[in-house]
Protein backbone atom coordinates (compact mmCIF):
# COMPACT_ATOMS: atom_id res chain seq x y z
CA UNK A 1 43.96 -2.90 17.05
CA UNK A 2 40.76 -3.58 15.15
CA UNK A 3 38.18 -1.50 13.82
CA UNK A 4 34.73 -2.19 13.48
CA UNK A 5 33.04 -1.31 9.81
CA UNK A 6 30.57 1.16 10.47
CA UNK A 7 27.58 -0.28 8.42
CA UNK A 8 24.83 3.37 6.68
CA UNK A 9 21.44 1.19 7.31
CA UNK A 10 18.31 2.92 5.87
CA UNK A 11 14.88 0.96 6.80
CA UNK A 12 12.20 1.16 4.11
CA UNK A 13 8.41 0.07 4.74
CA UNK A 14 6.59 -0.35 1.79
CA UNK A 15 3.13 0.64 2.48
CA UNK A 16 0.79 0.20 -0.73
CA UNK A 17 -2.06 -2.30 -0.86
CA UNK A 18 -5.48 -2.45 -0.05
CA UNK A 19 -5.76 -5.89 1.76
CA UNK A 20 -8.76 -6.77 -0.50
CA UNK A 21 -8.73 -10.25 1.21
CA UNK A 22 -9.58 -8.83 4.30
CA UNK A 23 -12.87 -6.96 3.92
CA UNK A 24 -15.00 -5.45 4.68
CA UNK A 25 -12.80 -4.47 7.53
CA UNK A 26 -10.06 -3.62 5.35
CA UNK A 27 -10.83 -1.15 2.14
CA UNK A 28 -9.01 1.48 -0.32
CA UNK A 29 -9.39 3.84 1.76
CA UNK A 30 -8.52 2.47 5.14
CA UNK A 31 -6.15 -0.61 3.68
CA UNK A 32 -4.91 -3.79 6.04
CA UNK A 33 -1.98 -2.12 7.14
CA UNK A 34 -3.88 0.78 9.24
CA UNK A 35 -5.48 -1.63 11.16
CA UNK A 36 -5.27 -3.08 14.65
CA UNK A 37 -5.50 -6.94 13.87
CA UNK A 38 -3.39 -7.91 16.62
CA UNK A 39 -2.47 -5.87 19.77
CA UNK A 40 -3.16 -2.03 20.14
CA UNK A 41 -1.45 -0.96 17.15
CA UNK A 42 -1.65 -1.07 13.59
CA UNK A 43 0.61 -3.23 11.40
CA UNK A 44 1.80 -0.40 9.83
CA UNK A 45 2.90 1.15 13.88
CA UNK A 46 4.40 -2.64 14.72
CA UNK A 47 6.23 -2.18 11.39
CA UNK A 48 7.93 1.22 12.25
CA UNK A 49 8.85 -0.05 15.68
CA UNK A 50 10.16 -3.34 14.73
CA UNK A 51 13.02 -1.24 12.35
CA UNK A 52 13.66 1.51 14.54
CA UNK A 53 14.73 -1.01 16.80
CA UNK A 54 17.79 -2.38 14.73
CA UNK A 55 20.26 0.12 16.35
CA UNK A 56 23.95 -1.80 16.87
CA UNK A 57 27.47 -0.59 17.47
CA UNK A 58 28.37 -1.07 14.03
CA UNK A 59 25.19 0.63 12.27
CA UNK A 60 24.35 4.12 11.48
CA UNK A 61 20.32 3.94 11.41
CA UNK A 62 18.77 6.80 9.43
CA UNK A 63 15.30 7.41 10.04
CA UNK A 64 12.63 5.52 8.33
CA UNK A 65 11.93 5.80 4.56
CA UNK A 66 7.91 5.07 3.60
CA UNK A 67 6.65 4.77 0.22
CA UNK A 68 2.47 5.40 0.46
CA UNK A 69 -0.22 5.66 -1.84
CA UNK A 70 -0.55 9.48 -1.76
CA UNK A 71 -3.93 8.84 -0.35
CA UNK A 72 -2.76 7.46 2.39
CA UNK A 73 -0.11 9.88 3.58
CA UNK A 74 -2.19 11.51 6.42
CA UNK A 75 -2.68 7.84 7.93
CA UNK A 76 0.55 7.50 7.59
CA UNK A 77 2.00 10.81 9.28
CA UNK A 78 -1.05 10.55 12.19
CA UNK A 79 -0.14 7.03 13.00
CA UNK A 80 3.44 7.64 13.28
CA UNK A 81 3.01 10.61 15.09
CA UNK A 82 0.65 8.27 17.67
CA UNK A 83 4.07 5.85 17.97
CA UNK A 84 6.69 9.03 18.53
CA UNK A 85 8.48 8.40 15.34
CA UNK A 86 8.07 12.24 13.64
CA UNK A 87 10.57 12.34 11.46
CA UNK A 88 10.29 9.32 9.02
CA UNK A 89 10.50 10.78 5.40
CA UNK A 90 7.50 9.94 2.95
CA UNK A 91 7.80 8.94 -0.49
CA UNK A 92 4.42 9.49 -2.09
CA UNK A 93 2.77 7.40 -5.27
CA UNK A 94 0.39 8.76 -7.25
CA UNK A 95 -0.63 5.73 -9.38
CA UNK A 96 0.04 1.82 -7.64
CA UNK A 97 2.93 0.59 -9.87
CA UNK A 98 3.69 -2.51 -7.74
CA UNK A 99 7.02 -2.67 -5.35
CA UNK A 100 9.82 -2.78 -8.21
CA UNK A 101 9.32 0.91 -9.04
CA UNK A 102 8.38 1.46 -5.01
CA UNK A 103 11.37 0.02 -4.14
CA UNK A 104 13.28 1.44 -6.97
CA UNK A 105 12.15 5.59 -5.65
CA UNK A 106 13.34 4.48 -1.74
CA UNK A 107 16.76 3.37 -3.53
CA UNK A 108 17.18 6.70 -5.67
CA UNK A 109 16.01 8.82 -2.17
CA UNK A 110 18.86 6.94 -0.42
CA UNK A 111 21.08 7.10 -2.72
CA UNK A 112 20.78 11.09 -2.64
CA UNK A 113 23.76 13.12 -1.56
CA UNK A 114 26.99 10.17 -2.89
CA UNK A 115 24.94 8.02 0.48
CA UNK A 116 24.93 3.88 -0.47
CA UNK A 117 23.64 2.59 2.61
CA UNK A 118 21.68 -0.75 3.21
CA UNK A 119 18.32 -0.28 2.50
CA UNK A 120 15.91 -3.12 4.98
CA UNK A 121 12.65 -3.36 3.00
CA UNK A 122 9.70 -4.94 4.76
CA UNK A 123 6.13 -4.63 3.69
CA UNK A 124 4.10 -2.66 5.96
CA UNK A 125 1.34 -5.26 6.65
CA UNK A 126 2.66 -8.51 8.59
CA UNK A 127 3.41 -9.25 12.24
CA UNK A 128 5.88 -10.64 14.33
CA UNK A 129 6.00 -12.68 17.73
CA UNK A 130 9.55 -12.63 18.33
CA UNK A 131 10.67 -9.08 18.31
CA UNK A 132 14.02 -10.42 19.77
CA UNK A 133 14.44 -12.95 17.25
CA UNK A 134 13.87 -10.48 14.52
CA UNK A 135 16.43 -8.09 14.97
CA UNK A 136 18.64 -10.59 15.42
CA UNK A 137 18.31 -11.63 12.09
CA UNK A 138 18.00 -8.55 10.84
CA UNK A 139 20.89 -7.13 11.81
CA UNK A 140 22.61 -10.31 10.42
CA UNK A 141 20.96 -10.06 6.77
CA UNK A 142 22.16 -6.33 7.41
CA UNK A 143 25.94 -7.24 7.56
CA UNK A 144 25.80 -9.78 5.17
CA UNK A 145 24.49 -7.14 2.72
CA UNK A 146 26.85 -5.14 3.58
CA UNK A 147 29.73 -6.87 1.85
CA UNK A 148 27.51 -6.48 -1.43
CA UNK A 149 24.96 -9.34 -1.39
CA UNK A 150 21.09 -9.28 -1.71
CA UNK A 151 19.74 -11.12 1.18
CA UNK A 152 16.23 -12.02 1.34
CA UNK A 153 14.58 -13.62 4.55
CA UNK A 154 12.59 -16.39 4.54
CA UNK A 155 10.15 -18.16 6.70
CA UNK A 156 11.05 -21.74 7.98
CA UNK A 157 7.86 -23.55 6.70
CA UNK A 158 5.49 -25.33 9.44
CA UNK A 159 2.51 -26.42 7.01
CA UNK A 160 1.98 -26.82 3.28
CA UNK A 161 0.70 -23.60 2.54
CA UNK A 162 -0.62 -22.68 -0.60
CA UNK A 163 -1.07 -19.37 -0.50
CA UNK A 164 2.89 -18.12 -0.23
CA UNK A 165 5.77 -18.08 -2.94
CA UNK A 166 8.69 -20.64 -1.95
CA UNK A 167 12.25 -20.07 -1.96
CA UNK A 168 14.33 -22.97 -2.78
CA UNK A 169 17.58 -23.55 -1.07
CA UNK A 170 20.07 -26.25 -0.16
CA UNK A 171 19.31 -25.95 3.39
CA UNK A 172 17.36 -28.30 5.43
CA UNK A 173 14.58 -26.13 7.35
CA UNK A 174 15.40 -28.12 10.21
CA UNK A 175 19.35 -27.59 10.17
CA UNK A 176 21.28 -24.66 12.14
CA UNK A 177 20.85 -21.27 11.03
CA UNK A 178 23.52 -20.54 8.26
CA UNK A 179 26.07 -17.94 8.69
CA UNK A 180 25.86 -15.64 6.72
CA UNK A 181 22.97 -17.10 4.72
CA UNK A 182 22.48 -19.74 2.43
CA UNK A 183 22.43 -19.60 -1.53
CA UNK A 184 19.56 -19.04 -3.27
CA UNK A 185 18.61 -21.82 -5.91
CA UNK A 186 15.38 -20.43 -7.07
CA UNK A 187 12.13 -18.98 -6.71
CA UNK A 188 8.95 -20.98 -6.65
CA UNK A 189 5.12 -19.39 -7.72
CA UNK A 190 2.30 -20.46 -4.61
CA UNK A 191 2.10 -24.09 -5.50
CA UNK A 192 -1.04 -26.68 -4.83
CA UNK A 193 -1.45 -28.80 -2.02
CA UNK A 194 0.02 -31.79 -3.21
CA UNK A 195 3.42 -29.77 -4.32
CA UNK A 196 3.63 -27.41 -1.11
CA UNK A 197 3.46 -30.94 1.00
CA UNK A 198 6.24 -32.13 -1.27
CA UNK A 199 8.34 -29.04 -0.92
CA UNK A 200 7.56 -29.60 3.17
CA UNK A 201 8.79 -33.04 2.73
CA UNK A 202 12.04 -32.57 1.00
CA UNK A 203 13.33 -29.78 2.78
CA UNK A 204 15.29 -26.77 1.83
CA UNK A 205 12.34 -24.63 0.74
CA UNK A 206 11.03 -21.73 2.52
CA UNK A 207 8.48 -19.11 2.25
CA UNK A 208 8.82 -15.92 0.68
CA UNK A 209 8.59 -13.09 3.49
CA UNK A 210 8.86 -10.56 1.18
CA UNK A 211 11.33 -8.48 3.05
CA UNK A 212 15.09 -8.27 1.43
CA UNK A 213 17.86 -6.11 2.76
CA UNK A 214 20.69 -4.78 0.30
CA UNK A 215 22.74 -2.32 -0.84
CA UNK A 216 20.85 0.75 -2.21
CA UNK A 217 23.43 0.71 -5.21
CA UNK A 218 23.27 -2.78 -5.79
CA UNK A 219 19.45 -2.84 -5.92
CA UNK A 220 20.11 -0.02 -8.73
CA UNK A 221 22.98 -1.90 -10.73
CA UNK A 222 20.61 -5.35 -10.74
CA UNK A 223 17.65 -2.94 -12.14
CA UNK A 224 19.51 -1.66 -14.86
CA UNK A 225 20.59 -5.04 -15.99
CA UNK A 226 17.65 -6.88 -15.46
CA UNK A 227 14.68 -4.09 -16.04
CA UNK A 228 16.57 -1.21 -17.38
CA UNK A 229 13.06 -0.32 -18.64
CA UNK A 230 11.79 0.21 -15.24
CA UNK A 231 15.22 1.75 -14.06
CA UNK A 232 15.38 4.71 -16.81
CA UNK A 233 11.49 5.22 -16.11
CA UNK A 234 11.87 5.28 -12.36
CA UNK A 235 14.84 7.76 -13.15
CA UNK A 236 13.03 10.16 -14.64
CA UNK A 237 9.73 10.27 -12.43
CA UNK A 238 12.45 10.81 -9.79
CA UNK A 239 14.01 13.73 -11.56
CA UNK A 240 10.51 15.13 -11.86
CA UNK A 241 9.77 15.02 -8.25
CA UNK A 242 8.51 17.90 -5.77
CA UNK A 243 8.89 17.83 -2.18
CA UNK A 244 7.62 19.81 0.65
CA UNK A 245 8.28 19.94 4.24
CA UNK A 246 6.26 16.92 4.50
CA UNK A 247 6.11 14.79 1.49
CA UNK A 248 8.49 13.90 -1.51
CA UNK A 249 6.27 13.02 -4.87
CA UNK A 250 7.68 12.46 -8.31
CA UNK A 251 6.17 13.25 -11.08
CA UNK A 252 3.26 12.12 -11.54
CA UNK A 253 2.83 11.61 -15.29
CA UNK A 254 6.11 10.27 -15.28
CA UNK A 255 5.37 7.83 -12.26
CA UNK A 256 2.44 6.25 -14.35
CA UNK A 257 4.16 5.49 -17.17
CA UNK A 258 6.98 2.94 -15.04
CA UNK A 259 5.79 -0.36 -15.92
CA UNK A 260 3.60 -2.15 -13.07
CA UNK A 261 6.24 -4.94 -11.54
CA UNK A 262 7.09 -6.76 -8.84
CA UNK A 263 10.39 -6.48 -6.71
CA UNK A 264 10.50 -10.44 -6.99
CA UNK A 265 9.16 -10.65 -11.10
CA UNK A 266 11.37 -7.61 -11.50
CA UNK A 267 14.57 -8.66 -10.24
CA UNK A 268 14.78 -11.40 -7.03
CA UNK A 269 13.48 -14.17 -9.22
CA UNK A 270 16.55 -13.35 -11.89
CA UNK A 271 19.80 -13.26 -9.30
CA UNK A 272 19.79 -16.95 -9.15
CA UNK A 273 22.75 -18.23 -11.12
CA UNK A 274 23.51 -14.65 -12.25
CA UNK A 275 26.50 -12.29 -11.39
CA UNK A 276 24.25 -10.69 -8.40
CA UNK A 277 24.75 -13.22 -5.33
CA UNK A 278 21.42 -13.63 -3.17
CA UNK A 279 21.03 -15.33 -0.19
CA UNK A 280 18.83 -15.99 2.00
CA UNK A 281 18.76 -15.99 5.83
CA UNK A 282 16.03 -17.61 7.81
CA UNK A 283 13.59 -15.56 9.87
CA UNK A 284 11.92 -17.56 12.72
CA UNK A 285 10.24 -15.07 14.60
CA UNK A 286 6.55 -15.79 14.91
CA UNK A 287 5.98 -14.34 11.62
CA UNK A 288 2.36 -13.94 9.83
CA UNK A 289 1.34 -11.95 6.85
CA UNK A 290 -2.22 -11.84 8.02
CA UNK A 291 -2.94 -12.16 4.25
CA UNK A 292 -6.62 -13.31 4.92
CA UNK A 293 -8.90 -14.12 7.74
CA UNK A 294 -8.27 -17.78 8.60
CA UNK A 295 -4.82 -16.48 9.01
CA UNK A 296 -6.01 -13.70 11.78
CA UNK A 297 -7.99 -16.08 13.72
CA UNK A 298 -4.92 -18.29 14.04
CA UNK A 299 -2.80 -15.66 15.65
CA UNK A 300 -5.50 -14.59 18.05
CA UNK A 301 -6.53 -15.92 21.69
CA UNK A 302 -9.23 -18.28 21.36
CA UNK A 303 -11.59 -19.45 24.17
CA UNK A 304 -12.55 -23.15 24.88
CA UNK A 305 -14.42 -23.82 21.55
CA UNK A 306 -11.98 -22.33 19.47
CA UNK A 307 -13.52 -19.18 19.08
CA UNK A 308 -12.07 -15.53 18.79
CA UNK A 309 -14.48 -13.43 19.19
CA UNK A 310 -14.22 -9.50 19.33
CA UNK A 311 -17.17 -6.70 20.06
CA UNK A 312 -20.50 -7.17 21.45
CA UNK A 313 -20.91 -11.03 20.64
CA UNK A 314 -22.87 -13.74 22.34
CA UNK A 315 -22.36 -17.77 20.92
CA UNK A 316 -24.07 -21.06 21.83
CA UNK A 317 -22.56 -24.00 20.70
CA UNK A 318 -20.18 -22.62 17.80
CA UNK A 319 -16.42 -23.60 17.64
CA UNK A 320 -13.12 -22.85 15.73
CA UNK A 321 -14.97 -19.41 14.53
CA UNK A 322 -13.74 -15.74 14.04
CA UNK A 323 -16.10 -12.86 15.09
CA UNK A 324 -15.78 -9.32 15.16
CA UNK A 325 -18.50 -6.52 15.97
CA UNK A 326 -17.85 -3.09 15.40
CA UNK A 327 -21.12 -1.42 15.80
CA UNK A 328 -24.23 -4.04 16.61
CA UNK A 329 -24.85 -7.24 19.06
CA UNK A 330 -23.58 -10.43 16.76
CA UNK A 331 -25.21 -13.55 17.45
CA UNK A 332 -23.86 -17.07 16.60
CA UNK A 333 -25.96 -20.55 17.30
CA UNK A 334 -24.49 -23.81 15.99
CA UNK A 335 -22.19 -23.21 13.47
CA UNK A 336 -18.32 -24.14 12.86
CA UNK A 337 -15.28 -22.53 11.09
CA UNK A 338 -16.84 -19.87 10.00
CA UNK A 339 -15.52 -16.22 9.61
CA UNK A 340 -17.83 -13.38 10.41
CA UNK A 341 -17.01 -9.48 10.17
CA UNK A 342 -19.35 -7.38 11.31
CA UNK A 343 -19.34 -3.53 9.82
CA UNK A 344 -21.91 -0.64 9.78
CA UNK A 345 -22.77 -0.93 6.28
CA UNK A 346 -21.40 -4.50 5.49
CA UNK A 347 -21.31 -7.57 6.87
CA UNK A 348 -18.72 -10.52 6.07
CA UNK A 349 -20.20 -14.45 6.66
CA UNK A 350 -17.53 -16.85 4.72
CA UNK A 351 -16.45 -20.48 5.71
CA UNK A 352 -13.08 -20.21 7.47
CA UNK A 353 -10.88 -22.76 4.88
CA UNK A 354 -11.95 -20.17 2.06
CA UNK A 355 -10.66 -16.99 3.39
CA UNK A 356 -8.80 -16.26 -0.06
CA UNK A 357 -11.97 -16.00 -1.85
CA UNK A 358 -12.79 -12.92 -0.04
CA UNK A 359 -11.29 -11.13 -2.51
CA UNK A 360 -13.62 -12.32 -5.22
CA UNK A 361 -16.80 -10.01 -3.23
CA UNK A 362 -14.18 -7.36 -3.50
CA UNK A 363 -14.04 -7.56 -7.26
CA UNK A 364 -17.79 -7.94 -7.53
CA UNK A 365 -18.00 -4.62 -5.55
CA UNK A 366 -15.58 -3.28 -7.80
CA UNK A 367 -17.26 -4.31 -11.07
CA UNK A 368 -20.61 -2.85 -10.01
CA UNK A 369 -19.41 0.06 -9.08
CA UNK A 370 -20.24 -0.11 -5.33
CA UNK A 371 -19.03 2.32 -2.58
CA UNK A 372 -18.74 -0.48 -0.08
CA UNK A 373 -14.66 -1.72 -1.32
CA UNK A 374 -13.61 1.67 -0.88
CA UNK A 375 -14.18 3.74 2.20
CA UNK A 376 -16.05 2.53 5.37
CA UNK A 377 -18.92 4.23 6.59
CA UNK A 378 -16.48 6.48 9.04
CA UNK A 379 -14.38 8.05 6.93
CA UNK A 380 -10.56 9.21 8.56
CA UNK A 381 -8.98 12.53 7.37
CA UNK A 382 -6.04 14.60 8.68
CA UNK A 383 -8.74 16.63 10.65
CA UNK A 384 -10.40 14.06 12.09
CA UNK A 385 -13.61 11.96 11.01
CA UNK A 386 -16.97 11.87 9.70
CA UNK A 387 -19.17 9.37 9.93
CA UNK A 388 -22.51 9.24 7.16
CA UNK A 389 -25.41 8.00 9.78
CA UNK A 390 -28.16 8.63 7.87
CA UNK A 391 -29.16 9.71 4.35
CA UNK A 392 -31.95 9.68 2.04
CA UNK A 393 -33.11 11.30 -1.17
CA UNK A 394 -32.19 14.89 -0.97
CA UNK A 395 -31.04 14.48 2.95
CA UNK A 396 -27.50 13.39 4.76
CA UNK A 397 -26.77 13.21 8.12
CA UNK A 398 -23.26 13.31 9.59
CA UNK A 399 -21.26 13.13 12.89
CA UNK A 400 -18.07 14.96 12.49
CA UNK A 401 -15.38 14.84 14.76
CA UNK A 402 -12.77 18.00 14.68
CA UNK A 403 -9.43 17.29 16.62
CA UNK A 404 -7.86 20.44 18.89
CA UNK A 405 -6.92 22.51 16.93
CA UNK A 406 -7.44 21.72 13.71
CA UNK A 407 -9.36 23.19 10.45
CA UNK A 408 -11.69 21.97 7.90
CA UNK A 409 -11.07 23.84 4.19
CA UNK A 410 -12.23 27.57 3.75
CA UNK A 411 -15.13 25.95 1.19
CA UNK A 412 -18.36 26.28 -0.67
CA UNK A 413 -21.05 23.75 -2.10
CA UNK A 414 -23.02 23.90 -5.33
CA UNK A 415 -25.94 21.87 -4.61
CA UNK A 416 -26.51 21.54 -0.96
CA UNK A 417 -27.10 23.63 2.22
CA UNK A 418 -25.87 21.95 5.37
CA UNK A 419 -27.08 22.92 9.39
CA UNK A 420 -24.21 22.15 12.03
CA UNK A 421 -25.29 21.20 15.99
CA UNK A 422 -22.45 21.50 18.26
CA UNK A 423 -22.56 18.38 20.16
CA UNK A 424 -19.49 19.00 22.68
CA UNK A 425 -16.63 21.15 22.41
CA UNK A 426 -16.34 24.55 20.82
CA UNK A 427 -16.91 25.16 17.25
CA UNK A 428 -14.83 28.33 15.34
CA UNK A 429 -17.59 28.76 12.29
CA UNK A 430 -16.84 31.31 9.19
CA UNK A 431 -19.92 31.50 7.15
CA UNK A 432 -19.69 34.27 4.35
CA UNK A 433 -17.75 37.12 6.04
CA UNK A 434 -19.03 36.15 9.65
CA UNK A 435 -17.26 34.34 12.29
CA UNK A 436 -18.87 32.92 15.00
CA UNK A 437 -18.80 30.75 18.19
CA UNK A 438 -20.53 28.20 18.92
CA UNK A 439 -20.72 25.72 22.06
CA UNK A 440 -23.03 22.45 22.81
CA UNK A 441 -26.44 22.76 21.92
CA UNK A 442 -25.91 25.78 19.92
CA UNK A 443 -26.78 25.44 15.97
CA UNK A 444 -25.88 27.12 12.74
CA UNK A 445 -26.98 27.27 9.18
CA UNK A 446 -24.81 26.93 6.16
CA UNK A 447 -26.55 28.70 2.91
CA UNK A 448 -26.36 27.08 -0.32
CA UNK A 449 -23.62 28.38 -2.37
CA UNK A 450 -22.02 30.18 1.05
CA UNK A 451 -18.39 30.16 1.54
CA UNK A 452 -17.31 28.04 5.14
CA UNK A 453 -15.10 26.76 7.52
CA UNK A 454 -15.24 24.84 10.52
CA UNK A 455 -12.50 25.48 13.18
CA UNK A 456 -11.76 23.70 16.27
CA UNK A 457 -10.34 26.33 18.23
CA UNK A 458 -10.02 24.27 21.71
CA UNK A 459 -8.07 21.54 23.73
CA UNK A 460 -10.77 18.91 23.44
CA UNK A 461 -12.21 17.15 20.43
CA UNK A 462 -15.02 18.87 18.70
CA UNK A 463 -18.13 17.20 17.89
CA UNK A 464 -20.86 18.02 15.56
CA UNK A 465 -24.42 16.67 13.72
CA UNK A 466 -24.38 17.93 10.48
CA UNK A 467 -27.55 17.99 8.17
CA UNK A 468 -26.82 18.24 4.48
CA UNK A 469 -30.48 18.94 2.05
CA UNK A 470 -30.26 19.76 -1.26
CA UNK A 471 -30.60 18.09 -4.84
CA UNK A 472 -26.87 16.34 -4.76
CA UNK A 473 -24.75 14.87 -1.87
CA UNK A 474 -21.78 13.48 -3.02
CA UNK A 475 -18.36 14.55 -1.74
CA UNK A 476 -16.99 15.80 -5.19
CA UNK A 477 -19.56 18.89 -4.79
CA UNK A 478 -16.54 20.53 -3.36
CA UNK A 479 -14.75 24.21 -3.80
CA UNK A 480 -11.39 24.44 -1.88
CA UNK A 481 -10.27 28.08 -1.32
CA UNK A 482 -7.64 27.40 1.62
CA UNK A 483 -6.58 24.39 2.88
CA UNK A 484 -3.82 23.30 5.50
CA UNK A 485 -2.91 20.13 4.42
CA UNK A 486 -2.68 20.56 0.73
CA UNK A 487 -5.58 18.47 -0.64
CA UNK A 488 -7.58 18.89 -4.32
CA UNK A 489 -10.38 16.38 -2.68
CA UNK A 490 -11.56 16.11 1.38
């Protein structure tokens, strides 16, 4: 009689990064991975659904693990709760320290209670084709991993791209899958034309996915002999950590001071030739990290000229070109390979083959101190959304949407005064030690100084124009009193 191993697997997403080379639709505050690039759901969403889909008879899949900017975490909780998956656990960052000490927190979590299961560590931003294909070799890397290796997946290379780390192997790309993986020679840094075309040529080299599946234990044991600085400081931001019924965060002074590091730099790029076997399995599943816009329009439909275009968008003799709209009528006449995003307070016109250089307007924003690399005009919180349509010298204009049966902060302002029009639904208002009621077309005044609250007390979304005027607007003049969803800033 035989008896099947039964295999602890716990999925990790990693789900830092702002996406810089994808602005000005992606920003800090609303990063790459929240969007909808391809299909009706969010990278992140695709993501969570990919790994909660690794279920076999020999696995015991725990729920998934995400590591977040603690910015991020209402995104994070809303857009899982959008895909049914409500009880993923949420490792929090205060600082970005890279994925070696992300990585390095989802291995202590798992490791919690005597557990050593296999973590499966994908980055939150990519997308796959082949969902079929995927598990597949998932759960294949998983097995493999369980008998102690690190197992990284890598993509079999169709072009000589530039902009992806290699791995080398002694595999020809165009030979059968191995079983269980092939040995890792080494790890090779994004390489020029001329060298990615020779890696293409000689075979054996494959692009770095990024996702690696291995013991929980083992990723510990590899830290402590190849970063034991990272390990010990990881250890103790762990041991400093606080948790809720929501949200596991270690401690935050502690947390800065890990160095910044990569899960390749850190470790991956060290196993070859060491005591830790790695190998890698090959992932051919339609996979794209959508790391910059040339790649998005590839994955996209196109119509007869080439063209994807999205939103309200009219051409005339333009081919091979990426357009999206979001809020105006976009207009093309003429032109070729070009890439052009269309926001309300930014618009993106780059030649297609330079994509990457994106980022460069991001650091420019950055270095001046701009507003436009960091939030978009609509601005996403765990109540719902504002949008800034209008503002002037001592004058803002907002529309604010309030989802059933939620609760903006018990507050008060400093400098400004604000009047609220209830556009539809029903508004809940406090305003010093009044509460009121207030339906469509029905207004309000908020006093200077005057502690507030705005409630949606119904089944329907609440909508409202608000009208800040006073001497300063910003969204620091802000005193919290009570708030559900333990924030310092809105």
């Amino acid at each position: 009689m035989t008896h099947t191993t039964i295999c602890a697997v716990q999925p990790v997403i990693l789900c830092g990064g702002s996406g810089t080379r994808l602005w000005p639709l992606s920003r800090v505050g609303f990063p790459k991975q929240f969007l909808c690039l391809v299909g009706n759901e969010s990278l992140f969403q695709q993501a969570a659904k990919r790994l909660t889909g690794l279920e076999a008879p020999d696995f015991v899949l725990a729920d998934p693990l995400i590591v977040s900017n603690d910015e991020h975490r209402f995104l994070v909780q809303e857009q899982l709760r959008e895909i049914g998956v409500e009880s993923a656990s949420l490792l929090l960052e205060p600082v970005g320290r890279n994925t070696a000490p992300a990585l390095t927190l989802a291995a202590l979590a798992a490791l919690e209670g005597g557990n050593d299961p296999v973590l499966v560590v994908t980055p939150a931003d990519q997308t796959i084709t082949d969902a079929a294909a995927f598990t597949r070799t998932l759960r294949q890397a998983i097995r493999e991993a369980g008998r102690g290796s690190v197992v990284i997946l890598g993509i079999t290379p169709d072009r000589p791209e530039t902009g992806y780390g290699y791995i080398q192997t002694t595999l020809d790309p165009t030979g059968a899958t191995p079983e269980p993986g092939v040995p890792v020679v080494r790890f090779v840094e994004k390489p020029d034309a001329a060298t990615a075309q020779a890696y293409l040529d000689a075979g054996g080299y494959f692009w770095n996915a990024g996702m690696f599946v291995l013991k929980a234990s083992v990723w510990m044991r590899a830290l402590d002999h190849f970063r034991p600085d990272i390990a010990v400081a990881s250890r103790i931001a762990w041991d400093m950590r606080s948790r809720d019924s929501r949200f596991i965060r270690p401690g935050k002074a502690e947390f800065t001071a890990i160095p910044n590091e990569s899960v390749d730099y850190a470790v991956m790029e060290r196993c070859p030739g060491s005591s830790f076997a790695i190998r890698m399995v090959p992932l051919n599943a339609g996979w794209n990290d959508l790391g910059a816009w040339d790649a998005v329009w590839s994955v996209l439909p196109k119509d007869d000229q080439g063209n994807t275009l999205m939103g309200d968008v009219l051409t005339t003799d333009s081919h091979d070109t990426l357009v999206q709209a979001t809020s105006r009528l976009v207009t093309l006449v003429g032109v070729r390979n070009l890439v052009v995003i269309e926001t309300p307070d930014a618009v993106l016109v780059a030649d297609k083959t330079r994509s990457q250089e994106v980022k460069q307007i991001v650091q420019a924003l950055n270095r001046d101190k701009r507003d436009e690399h960091t939030l978009h005009r609509k601005v996403h919180r765990p109540w719902g959304w504002y949008d800034s349509i209008d503002e002037g010298g001592r004058f803002k204009v907002k529309r604010i949407q309030v989802k059933p049966k939620a609760s903006l902060s018990l507050q008060k302002h400093h400098h400004r005064a604000e009047h609220w029009i209830v556009v539809t639904g029903t508004a809940e208002i406090t305003c010093g030690d009044q509460v009121i009621l207030l339906t469509e077309n029905q207004s309000t005044y908020i006093p200077l100084g005057e502690t507030h609250r705005l409630v949606n007390p119904g089944t329907i979304p609440l909508e409202i124009i608000e009208v800040q005027s006073g001497s300063y607007l910003g969204e620091d003049d802000i005193v919290r009193f009570e708030d559900h969803y333990g924030r310092q800033t809105e």
